[in-house]
C-alpha atoms as a PDB file:
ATOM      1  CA  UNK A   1     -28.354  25.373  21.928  1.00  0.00           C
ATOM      2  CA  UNK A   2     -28.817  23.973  25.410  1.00  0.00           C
ATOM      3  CA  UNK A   3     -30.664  20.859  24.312  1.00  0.00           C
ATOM      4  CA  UNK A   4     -27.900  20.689  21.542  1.00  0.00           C
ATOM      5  CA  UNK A   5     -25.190  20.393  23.954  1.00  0.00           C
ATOM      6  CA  UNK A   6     -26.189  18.085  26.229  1.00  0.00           C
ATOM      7  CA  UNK A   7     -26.934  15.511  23.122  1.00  0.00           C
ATOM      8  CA  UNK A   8     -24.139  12.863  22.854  1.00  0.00           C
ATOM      9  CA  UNK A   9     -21.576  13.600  20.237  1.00  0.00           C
ATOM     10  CA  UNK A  10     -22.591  17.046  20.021  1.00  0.00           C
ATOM     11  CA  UNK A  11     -19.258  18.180  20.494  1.00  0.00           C
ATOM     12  CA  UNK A  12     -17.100  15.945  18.026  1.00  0.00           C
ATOM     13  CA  UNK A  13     -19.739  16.737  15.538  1.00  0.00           C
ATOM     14  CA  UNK A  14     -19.082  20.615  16.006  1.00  0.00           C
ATOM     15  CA  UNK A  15     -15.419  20.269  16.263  1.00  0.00           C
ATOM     16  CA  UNK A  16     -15.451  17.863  13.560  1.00  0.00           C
ATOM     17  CA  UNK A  17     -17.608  20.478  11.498  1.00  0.00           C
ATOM     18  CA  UNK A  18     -15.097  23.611  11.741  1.00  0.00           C
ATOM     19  CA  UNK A  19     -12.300  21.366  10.771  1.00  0.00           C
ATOM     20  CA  UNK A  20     -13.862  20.610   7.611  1.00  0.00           C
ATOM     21  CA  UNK A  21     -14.453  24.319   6.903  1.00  0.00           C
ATOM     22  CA  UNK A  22     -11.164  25.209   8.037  1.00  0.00           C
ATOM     23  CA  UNK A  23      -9.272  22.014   5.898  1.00  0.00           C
ATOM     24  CA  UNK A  24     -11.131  22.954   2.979  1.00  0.00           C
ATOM     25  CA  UNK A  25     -10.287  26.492   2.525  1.00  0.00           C
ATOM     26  CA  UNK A  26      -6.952  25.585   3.364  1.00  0.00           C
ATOM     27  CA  UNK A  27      -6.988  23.050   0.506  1.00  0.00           C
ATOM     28  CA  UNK A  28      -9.096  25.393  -2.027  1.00  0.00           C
ATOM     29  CA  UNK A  29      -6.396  28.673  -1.181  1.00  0.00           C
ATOM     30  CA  UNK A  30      -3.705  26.581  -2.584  1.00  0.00           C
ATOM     31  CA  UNK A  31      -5.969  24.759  -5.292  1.00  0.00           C
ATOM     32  CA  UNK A  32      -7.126  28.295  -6.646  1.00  0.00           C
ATOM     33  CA  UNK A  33      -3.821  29.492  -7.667  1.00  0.00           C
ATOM     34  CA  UNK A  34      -3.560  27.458 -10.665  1.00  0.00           C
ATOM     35  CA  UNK A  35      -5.979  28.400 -12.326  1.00  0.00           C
ATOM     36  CA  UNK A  36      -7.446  31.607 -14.332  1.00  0.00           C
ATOM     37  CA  UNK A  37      -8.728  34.302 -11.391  1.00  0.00           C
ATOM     38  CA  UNK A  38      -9.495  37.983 -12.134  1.00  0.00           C
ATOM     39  CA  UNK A  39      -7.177  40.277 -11.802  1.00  0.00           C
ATOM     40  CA  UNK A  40      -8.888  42.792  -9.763  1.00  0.00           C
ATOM     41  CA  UNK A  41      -8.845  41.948  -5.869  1.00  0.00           C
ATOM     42  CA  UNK A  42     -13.007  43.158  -5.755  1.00  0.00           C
ATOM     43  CA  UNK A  43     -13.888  40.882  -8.181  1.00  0.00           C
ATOM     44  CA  UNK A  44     -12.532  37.809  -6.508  1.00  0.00           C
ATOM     45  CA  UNK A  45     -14.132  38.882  -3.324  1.00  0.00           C
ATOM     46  CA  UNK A  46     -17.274  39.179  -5.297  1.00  0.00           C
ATOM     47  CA  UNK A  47     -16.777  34.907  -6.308  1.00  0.00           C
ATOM     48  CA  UNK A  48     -15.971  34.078  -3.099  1.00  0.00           C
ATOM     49  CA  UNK A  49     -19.173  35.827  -1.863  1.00  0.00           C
ATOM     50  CA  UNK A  50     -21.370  34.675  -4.581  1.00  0.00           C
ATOM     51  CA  UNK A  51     -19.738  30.931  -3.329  1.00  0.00           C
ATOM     52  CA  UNK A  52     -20.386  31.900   0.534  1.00  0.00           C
ATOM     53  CA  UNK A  53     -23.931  33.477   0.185  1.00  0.00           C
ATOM     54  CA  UNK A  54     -25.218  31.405  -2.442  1.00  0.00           C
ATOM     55  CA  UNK A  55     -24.350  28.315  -0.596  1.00  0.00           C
ATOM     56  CA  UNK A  56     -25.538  29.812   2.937  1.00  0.00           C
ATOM     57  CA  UNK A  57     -29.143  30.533   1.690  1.00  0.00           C
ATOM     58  CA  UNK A  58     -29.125  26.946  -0.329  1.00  0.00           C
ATOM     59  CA  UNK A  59     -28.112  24.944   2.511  1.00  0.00           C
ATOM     60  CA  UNK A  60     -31.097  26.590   4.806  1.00  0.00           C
ATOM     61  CA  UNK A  61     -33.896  26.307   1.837  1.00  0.00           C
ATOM     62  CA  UNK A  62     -33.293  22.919   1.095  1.00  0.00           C
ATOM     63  CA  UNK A  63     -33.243  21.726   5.389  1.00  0.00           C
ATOM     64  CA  UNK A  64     -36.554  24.222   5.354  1.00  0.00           C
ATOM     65  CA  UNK A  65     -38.160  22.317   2.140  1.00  0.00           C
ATOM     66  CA  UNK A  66     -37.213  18.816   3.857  1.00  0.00           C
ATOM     67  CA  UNK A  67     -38.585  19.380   6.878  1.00  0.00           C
ATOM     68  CA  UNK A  68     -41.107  22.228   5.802  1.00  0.00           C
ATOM     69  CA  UNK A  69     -44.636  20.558   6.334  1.00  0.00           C
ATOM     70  CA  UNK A  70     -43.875  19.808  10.597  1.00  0.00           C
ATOM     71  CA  UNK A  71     -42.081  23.865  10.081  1.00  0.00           C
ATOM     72  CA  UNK A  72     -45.519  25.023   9.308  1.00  0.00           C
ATOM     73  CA  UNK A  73     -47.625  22.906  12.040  1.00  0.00           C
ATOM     74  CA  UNK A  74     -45.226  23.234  14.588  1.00  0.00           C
ATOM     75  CA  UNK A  75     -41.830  24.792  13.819  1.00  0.00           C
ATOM     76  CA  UNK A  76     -40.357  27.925  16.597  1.00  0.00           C
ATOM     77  CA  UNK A  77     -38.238  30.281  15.221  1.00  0.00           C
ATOM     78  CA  UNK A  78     -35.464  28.254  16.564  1.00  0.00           C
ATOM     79  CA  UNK A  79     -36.476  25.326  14.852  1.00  0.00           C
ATOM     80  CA  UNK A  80     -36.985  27.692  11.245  1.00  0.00           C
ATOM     81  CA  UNK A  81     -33.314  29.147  11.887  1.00  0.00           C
ATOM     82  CA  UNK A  82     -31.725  25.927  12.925  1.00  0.00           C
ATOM     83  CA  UNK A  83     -30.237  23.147  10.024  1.00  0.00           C
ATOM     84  CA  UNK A  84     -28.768  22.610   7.152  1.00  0.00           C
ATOM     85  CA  UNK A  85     -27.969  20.576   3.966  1.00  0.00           C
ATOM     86  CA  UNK A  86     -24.862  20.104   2.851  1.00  0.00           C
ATOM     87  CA  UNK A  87     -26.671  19.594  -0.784  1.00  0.00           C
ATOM     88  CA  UNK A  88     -28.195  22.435  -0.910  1.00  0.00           C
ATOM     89  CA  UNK A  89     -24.864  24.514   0.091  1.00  0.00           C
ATOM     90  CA  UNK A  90     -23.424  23.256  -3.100  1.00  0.00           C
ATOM     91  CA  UNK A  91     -26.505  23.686  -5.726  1.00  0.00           C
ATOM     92  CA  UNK A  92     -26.740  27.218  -4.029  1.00  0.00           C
ATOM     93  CA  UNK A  93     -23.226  27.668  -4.013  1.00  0.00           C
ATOM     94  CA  UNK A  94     -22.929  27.235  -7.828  1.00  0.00           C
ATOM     95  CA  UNK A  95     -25.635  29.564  -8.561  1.00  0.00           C
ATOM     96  CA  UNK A  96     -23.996  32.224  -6.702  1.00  0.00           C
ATOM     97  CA  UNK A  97     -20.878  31.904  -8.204  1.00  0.00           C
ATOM     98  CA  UNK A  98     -22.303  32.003 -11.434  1.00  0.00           C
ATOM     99  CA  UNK A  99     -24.654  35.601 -10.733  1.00  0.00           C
ATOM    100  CA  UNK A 100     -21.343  37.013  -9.451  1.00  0.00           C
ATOM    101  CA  UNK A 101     -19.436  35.871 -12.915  1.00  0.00           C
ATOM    102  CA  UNK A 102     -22.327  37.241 -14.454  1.00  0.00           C
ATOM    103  CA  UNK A 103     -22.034  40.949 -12.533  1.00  0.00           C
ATOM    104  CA  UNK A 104     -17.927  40.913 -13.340  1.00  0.00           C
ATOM    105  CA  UNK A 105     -18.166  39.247 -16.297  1.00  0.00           C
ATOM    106  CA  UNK A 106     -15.803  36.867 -16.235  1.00  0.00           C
ATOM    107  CA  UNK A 107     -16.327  33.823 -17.997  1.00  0.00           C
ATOM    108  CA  UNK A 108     -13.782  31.305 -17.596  1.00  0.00           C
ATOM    109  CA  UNK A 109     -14.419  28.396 -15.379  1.00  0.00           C
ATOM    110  CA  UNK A 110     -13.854  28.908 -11.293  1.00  0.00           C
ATOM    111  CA  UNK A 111     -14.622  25.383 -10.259  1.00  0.00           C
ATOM    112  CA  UNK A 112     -11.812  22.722 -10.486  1.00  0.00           C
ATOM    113  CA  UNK A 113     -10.064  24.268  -7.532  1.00  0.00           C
ATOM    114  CA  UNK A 114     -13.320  23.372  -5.278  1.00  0.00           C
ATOM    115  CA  UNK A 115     -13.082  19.924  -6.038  1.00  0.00           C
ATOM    116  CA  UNK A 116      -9.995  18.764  -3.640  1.00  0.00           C
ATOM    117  CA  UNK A 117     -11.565  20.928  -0.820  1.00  0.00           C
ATOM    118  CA  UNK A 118     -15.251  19.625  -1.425  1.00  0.00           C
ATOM    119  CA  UNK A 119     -14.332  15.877  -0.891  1.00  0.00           C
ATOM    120  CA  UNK A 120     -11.519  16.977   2.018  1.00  0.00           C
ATOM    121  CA  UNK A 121     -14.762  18.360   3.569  1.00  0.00           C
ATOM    122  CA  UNK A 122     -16.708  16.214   2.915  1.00  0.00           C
ATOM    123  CA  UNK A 123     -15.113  13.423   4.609  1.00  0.00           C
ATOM    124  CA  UNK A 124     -13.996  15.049   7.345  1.00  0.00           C
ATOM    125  CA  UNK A 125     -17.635  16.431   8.140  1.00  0.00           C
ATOM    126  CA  UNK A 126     -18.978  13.472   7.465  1.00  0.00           C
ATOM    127  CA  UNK A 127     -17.009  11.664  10.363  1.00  0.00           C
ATOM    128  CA  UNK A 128     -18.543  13.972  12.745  1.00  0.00           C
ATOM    129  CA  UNK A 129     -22.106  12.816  11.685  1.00  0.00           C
ATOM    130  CA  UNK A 130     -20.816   9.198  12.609  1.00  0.00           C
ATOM    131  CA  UNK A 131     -20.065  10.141  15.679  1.00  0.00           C
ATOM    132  CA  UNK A 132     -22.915  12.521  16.232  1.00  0.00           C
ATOM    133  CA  UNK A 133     -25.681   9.546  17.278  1.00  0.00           C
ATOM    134  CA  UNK A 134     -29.000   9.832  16.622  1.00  0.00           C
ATOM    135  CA  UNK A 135     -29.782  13.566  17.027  1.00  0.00           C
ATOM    136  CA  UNK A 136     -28.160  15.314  13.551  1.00  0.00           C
ATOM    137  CA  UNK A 137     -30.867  12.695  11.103  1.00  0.00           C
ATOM    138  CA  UNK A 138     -28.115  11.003   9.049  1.00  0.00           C
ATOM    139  CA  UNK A 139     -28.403   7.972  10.411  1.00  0.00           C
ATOM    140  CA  UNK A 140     -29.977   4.973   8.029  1.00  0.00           C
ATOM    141  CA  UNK A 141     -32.697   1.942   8.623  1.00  0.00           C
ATOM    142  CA  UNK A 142     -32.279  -0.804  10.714  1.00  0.00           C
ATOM    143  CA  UNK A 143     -29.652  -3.533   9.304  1.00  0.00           C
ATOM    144  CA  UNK A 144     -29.316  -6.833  10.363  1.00  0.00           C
ATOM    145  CA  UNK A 145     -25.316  -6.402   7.760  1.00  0.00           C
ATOM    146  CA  UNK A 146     -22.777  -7.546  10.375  1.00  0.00           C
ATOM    147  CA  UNK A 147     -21.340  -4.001   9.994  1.00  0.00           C
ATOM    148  CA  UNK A 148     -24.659  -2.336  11.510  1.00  0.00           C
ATOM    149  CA  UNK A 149     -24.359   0.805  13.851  1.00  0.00           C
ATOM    150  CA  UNK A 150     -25.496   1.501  17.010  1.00  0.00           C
ATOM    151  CA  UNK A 151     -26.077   5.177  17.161  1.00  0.00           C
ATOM    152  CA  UNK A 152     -27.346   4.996  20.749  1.00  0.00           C
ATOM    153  CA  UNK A 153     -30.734   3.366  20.900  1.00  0.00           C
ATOM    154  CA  UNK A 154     -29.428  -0.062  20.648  1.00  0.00           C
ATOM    155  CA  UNK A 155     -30.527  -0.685  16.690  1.00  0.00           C
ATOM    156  CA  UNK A 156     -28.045  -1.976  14.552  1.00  0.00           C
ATOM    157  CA  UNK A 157     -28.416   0.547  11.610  1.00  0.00           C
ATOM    158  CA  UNK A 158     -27.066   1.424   8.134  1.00  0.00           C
ATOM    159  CA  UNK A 159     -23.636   3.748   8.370  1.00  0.00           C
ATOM    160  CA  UNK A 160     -24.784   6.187   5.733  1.00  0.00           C
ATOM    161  CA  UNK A 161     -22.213   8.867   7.404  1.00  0.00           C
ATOM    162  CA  UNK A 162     -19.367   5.703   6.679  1.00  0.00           C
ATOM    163  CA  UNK A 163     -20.944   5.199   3.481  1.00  0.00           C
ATOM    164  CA  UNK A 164     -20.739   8.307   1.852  1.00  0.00           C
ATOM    165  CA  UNK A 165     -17.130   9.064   3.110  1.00  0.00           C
ATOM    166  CA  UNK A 166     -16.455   5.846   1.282  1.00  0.00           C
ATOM    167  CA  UNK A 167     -17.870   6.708  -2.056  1.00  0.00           C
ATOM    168  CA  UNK A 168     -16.768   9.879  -2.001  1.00  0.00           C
ATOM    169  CA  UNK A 169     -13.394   8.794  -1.889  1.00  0.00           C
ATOM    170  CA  UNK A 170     -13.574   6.797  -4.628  1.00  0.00           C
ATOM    171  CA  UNK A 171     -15.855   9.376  -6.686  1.00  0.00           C
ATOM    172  CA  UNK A 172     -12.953  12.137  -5.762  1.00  0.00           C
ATOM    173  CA  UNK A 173      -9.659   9.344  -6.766  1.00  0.00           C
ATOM    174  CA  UNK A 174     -12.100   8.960 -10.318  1.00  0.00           C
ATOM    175  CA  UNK A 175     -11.960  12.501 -11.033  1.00  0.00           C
ATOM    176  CA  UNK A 176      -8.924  13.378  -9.709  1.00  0.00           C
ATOM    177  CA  UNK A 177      -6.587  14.504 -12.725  1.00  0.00           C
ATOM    178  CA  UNK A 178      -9.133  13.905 -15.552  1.00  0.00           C
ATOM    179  CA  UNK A 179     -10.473  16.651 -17.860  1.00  0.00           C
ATOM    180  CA  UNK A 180      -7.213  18.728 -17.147  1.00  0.00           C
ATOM    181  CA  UNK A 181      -7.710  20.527 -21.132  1.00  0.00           C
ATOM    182  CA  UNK A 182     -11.491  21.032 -20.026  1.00  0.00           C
ATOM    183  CA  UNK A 183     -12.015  23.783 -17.218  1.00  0.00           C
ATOM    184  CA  UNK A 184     -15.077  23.042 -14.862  1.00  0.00           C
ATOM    185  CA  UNK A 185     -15.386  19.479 -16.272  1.00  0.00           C
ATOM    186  CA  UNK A 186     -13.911  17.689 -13.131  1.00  0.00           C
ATOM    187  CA  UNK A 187     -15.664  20.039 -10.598  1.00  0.00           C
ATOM    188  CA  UNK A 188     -19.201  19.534 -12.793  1.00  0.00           C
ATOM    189  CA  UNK A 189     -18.487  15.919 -13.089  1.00  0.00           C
ATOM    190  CA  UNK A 190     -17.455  15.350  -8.767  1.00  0.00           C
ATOM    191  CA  UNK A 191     -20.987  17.390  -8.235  1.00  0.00           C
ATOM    192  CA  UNK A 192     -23.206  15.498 -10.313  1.00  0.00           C
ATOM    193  CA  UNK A 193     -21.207  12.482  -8.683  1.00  0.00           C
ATOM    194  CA  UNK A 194     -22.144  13.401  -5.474  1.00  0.00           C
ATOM    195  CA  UNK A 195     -25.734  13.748  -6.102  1.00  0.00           C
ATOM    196  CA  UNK A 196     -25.725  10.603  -7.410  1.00  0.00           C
ATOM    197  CA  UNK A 197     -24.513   9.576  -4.114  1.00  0.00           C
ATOM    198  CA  UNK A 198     -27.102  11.364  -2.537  1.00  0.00           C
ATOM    199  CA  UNK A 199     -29.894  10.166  -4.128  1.00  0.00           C
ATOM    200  CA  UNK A 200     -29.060   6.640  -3.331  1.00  0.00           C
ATOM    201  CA  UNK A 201     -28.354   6.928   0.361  1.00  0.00           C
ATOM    202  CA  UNK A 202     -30.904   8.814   1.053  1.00  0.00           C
ATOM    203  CA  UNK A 203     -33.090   5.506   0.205  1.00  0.00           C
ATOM    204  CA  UNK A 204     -31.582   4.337   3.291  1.00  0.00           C
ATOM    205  CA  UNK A 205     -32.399   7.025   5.695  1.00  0.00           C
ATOM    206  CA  UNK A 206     -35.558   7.009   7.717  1.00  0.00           C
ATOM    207  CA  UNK A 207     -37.771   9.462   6.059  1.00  0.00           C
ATOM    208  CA  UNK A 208     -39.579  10.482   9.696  1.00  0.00           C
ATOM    209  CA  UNK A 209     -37.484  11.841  12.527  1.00  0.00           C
ATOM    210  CA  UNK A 210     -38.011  12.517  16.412  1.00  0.00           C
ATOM    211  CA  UNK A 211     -38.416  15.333  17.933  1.00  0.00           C
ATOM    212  CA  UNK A 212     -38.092  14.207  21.578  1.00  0.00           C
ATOM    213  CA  UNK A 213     -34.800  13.088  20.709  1.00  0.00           C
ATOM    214  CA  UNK A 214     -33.878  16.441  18.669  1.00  0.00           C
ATOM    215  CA  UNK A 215     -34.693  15.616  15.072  1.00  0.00           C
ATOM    216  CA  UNK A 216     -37.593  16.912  12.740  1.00  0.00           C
ATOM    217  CA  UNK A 217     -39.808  14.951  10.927  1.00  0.00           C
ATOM    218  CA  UNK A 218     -39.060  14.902   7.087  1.00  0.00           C
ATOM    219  CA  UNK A 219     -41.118  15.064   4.335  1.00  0.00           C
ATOM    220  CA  UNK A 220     -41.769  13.138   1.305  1.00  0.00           C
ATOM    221  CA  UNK A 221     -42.863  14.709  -1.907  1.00  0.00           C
ATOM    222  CA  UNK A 222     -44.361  11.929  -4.585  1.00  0.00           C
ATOM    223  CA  UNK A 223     -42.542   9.253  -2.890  1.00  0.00           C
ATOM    224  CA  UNK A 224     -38.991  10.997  -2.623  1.00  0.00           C
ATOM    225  CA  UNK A 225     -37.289  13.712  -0.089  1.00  0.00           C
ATOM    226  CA  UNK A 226     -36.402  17.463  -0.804  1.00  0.00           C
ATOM    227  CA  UNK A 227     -32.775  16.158  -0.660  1.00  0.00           C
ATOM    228  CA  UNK A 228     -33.491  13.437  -3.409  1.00  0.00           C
ATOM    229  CA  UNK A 229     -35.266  15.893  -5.867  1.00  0.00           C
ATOM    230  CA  UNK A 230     -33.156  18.302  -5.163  1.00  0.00           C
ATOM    231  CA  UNK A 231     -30.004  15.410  -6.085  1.00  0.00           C
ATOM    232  CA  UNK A 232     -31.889  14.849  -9.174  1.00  0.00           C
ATOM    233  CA  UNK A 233     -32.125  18.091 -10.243  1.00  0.00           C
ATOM    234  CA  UNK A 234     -28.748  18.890  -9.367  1.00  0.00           C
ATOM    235  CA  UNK A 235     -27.764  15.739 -11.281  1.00  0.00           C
ATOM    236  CA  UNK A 236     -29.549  16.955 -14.397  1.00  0.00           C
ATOM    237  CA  UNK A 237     -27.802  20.381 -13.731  1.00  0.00           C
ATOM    238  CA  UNK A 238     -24.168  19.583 -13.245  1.00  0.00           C
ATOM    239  CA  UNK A 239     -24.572  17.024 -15.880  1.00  0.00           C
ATOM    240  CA  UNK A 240     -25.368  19.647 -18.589  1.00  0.00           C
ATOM    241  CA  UNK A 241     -22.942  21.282 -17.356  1.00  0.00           C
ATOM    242  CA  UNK A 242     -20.477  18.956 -17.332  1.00  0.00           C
ATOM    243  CA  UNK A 243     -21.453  18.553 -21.322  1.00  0.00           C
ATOM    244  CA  UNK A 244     -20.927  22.196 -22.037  1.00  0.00           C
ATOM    245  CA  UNK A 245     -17.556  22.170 -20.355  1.00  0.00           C
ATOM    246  CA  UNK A 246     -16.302  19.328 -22.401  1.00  0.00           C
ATOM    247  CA  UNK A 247     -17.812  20.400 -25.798  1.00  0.00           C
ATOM    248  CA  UNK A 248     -15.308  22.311 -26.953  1.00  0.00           C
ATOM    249  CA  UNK A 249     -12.681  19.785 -26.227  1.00  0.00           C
ATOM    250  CA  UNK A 250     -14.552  17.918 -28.375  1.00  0.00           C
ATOM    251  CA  UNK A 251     -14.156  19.931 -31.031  1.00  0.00           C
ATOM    252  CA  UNK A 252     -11.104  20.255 -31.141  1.00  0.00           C
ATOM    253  CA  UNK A 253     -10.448  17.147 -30.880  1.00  0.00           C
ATOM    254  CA  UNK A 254     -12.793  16.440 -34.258  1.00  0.00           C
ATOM    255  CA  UNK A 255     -11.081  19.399 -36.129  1.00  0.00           C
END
């Protein structure tokens, strides 16, 4: 954590990164309350944990899996426990939640609520990175775009932090509202959105990083990152599940 510190925008990035935690809770505790929640105080505990544990171990798997050839060669236990993907938080986030609605059986749809904080989060988390310069890896290829970045080293490069805030704006103002008779639909359609996004940015993100200057380098697996297969699976994913949750609207609708 010493190295970590003295790295410039260390700080805003951490600062920066609590916010967003704290913002979206804030803006999923009010979200929540309008929609279906067990009755029983244990078994909302048991969501939120599913949510929290699920999306703790995904977020760590997916930075190991990116990063997991140089982890092997080279990697300290520092270097194992440290990182994380915000991608992987929300793939392994959604399978917890759904083993814990599994164990209480409750079926209805816990996910529209998530949406609002997800993009709040998002964004706000996602300025941090900006700011962070070249040591957090989410920095993108040299640009000669008159809106290029200098992240410290004097290259004009790709915003990919700026980027992504930017789409996910507009992917959040799309969804916003839509899908209201259709529980899950909007929070199945903003994920599958989002690894969309993913999977495209990540095309303009060095795929090597440097260690001297606190980075790993990343792996690529038949041409493409952990992150990207993991965006197209998720894709896949959320977007069969974004056809379940609208199929009975459907039919309605028909009859």
């Amino acid at each position: 954590m010493t190295l970590l510190h003295s790295l410039p925008g260390y700080d805003a990035h951490l600062v920066l990164e609590m916010l967003a935690y704290l913002v979206g809770a804030r803006i999923y505790w009010g979200a929540v309350r309008a929609q279906p929640r067990p009755a029983a105080w244990a078994d909302r505990l048991a969501l939120v944990a599913g949510a929290v544990c699920g999306a703790a171990l995904g977020s760590k798997a997916l930075h190991v899996l990116e990063h997991l050839p140089y982890l092997l060669e080279q990697g300290t236990p520092a270097l194992w426990l440290g990182g994380k993907s915000v991608l992987g938080g929300f793939i392994g986030g959604t399978l917890g939640v759904e083993l814990a609605k599994r164990l209480i059986a409750w079926r209805p749809s816990t996910g529209d609520a998530w949406v609002p904080a997800l993009a709040a989060g998002l964004v706000i988390g996602r300025l941090g990175c900006q700011l962070s310069g070249l040591w957090d890896q989410t920095y993108g290829t040299p640009t000669t775009l008159p809106w290029g970045w200098d992240y410290g080293d004097g290259v004009p490069r790709h915003p990919t932090a700026l980027y992504e805030m930017l789409l996910v704006i507009t992917l959040f103002l799309a969804v916003r509202g839509r899908w209201r008779y259709a529980p899950g639909a909007r929070f199945a359609a903003f994920l599958a959105g989002y690894c969309l996004i993913r999977l495209g940015l990540d095309f303009l993100k060095p795929p090597f990083g440097d260690v001297a200057a606190g980075t790993l380098p990343a792996a690529l697996y038949a041409g493409l990152s952990a992150i990207q297969w993991a965006a197209l699976l998720g894709l896949a994913g959320y977007g069969w599940l974004f056809a379940l949750r609208t199929r009975s609207t459907r039919s309605l609708s028909a009859a």
